[in-house]
C-alpha atoms as a PDB file:
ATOM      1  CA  UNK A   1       0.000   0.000   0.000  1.00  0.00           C
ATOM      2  CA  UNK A   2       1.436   3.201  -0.986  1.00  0.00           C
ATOM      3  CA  UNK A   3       1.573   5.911   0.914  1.00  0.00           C
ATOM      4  CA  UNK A   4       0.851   9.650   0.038  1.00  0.00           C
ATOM      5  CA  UNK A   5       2.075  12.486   1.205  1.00  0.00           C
ATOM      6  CA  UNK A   6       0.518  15.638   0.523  1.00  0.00           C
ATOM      7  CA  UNK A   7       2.156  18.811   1.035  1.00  0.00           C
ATOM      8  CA  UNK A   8       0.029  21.612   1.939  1.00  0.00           C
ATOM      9  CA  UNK A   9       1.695  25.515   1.851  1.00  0.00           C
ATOM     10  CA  UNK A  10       0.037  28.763   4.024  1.00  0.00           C
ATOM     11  CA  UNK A  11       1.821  31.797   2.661  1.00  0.00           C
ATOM     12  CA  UNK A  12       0.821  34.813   5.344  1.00  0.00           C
ATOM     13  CA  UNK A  13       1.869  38.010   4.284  1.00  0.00           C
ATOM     14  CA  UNK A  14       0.823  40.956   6.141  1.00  0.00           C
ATOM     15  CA  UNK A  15      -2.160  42.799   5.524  1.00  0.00           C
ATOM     16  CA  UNK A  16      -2.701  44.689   2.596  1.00  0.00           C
ATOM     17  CA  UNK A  17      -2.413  48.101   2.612  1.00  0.00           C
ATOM     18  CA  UNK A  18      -4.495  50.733   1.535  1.00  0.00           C
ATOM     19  CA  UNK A  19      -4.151  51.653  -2.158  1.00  0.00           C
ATOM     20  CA  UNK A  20      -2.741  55.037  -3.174  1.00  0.00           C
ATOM     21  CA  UNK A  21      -5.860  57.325  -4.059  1.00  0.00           C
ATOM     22  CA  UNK A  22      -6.853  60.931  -4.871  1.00  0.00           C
ATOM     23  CA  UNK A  23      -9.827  62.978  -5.640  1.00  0.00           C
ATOM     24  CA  UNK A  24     -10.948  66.284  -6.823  1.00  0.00           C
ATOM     25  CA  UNK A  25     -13.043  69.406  -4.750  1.00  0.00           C
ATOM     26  CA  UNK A  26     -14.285  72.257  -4.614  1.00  0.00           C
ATOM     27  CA  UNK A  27     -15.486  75.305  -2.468  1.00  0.00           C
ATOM     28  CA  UNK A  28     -16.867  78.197  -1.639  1.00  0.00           C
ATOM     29  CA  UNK A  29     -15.943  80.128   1.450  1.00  0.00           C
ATOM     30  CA  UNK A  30     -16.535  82.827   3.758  1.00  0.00           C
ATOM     31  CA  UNK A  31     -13.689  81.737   6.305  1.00  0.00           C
ATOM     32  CA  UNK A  32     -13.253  78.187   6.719  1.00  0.00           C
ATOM     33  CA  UNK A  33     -14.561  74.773   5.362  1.00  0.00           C
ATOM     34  CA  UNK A  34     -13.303  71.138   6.007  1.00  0.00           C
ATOM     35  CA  UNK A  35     -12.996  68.625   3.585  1.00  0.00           C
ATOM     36  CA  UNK A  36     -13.979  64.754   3.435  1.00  0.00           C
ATOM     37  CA  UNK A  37     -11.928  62.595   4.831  1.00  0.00           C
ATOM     38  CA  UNK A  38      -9.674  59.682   3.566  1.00  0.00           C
ATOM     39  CA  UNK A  39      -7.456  56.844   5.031  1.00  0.00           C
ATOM     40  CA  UNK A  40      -4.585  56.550   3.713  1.00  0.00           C
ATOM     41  CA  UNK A  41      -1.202  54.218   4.237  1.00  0.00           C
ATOM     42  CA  UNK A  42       2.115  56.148   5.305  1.00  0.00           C
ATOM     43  CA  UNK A  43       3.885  58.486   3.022  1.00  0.00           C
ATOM     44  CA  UNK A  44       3.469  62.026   1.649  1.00  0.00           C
ATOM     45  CA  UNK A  45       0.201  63.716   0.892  1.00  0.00           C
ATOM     46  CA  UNK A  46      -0.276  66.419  -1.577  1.00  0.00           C
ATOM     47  CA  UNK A  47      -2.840  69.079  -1.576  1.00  0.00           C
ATOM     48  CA  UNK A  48      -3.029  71.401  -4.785  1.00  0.00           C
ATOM     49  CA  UNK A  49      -5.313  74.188  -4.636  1.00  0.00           C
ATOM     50  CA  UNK A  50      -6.151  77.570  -6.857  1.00  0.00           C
ATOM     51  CA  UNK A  51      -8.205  80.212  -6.430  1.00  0.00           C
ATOM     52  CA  UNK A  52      -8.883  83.259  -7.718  1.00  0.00           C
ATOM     53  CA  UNK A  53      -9.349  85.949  -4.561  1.00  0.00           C
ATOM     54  CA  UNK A  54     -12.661  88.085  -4.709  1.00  0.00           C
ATOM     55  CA  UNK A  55     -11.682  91.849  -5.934  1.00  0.00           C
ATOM     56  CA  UNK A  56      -8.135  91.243  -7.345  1.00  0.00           C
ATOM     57  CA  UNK A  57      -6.730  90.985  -3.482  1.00  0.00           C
ATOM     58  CA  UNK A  58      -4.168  88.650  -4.019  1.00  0.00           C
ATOM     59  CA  UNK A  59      -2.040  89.614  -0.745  1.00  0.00           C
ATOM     60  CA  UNK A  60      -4.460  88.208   1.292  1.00  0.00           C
ATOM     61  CA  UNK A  61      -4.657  84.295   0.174  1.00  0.00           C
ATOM     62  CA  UNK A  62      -5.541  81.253   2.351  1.00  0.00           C
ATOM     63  CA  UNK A  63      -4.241  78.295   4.208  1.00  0.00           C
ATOM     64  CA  UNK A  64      -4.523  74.915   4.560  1.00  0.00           C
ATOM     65  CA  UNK A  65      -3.864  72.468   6.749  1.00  0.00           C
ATOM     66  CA  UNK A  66      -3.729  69.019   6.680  1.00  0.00           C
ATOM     67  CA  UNK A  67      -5.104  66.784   9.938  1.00  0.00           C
ATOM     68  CA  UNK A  68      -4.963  63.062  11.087  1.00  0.00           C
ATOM     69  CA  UNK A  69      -7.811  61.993  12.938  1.00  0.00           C
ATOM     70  CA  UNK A  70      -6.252  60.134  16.721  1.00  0.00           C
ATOM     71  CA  UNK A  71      -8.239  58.929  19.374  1.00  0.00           C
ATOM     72  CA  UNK A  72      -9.156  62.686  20.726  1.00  0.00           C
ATOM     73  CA  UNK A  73     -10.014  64.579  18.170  1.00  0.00           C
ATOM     74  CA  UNK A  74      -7.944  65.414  15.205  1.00  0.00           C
ATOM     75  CA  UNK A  75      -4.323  66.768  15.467  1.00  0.00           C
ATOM     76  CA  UNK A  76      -2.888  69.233  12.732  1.00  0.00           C
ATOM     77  CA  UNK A  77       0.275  67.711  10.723  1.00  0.00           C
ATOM     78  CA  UNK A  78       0.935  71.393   9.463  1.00  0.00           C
ATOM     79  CA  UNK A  79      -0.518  74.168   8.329  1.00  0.00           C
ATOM     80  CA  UNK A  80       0.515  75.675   4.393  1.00  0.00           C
ATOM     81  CA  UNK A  81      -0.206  79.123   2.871  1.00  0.00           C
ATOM     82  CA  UNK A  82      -1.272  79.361  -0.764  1.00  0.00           C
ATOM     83  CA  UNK A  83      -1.476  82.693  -2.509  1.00  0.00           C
ATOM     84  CA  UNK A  84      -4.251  83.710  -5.098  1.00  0.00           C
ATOM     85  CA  UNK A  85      -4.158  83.721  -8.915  1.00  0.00           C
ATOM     86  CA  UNK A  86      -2.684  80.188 -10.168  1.00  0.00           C
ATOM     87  CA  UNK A  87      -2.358  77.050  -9.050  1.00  0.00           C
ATOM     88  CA  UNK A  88      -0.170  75.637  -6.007  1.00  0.00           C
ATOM     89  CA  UNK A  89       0.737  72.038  -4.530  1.00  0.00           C
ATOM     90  CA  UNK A  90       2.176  71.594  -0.992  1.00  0.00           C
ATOM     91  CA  UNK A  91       3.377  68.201   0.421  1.00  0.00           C
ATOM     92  CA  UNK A  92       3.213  66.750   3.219  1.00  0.00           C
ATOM     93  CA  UNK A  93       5.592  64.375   3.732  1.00  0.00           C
ATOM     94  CA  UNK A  94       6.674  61.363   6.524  1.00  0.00           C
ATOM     95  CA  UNK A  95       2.465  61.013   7.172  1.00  0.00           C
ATOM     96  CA  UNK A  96       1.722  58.030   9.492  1.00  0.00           C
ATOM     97  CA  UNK A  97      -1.234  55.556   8.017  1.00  0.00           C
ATOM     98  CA  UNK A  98      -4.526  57.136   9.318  1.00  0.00           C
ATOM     99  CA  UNK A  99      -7.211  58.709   8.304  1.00  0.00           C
ATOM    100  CA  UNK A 100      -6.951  62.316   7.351  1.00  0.00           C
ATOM    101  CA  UNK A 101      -8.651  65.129   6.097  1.00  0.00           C
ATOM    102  CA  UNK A 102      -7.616  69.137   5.498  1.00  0.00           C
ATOM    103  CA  UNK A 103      -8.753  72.558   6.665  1.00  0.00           C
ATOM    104  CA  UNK A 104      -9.103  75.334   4.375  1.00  0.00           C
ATOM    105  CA  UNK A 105      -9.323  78.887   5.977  1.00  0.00           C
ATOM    106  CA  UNK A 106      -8.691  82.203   4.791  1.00  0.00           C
ATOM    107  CA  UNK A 107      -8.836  85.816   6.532  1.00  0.00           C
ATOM    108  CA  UNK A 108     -12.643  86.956   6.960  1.00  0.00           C
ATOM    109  CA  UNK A 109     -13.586  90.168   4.950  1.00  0.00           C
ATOM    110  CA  UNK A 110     -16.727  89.192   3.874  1.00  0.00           C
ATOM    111  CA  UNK A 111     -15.840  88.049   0.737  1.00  0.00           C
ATOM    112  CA  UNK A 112     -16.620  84.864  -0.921  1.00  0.00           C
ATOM    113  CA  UNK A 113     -13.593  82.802  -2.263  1.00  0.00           C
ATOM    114  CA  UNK A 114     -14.018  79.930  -4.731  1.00  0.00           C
ATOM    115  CA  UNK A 115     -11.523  77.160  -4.726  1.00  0.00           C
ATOM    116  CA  UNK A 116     -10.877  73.743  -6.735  1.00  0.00           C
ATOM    117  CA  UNK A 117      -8.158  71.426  -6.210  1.00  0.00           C
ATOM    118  CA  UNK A 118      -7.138  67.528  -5.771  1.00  0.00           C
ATOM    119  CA  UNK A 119      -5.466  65.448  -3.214  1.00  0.00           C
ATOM    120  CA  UNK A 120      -3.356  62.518  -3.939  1.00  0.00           C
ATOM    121  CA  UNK A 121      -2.414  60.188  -0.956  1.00  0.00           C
ATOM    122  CA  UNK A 122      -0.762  56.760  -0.214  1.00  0.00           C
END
């Protein structure tokens, strides 16, 4: 009687990570707005951004700043300034896996400032 032997192989790898991503947006603020959020995997996360300011004031422009969601609240990862009149792409890089999401302000005249831009992420 013949014996056989069969040879059974588990490979365990570790668990996937979260694919790279990015999507478009847009607004239109007074002062502030905060965007969806995404998770991402560690790496650097770009924000680009352009806006025309309301009146020709380009001097004035906005800010953004990127956040990671922890277990109180969210926690800023740094703030950028972007001027007005083209477009502009600020990195942040050495991010942590987590989920994230940004916060666009700018100073508040009482004007009205329309924005578009993407993210791209880990």
């Amino acid at each position: 009687m013949a014996l056989l032997v069969l040879c059974v192989s588990l490979v365990l790898g570790a668990a996937p990570a979260h694919a790279a991503g990015s999507f478009t947006w847009n607004a239109s603020i007074k002062v502030s707005v905060t965007s969806r959020e995404w998770t991402q995997s560690a790496g650097t996360t770009k924000i680009k951004a352009s806006a025309i300011c309301p009146g020709g004031n380009y001097q004035k422009g906005y800010s953004i700043t990127l956040q990671r969601k922890n277990w109180n609240g969210w926690e800023s990862k740094g703030r950028k300034s972007y001027v007005c009149g083209g477009a502009q792409t600020s990195s942040w890089t050495g991010m942590e896996r987590g989920t994230f999401r940004f916060y666009l302000s700018r100073p508040n005249d009482g004007a009205t400032l329309n924005l578009s831009g993407s993210v791209t992420y880990p």
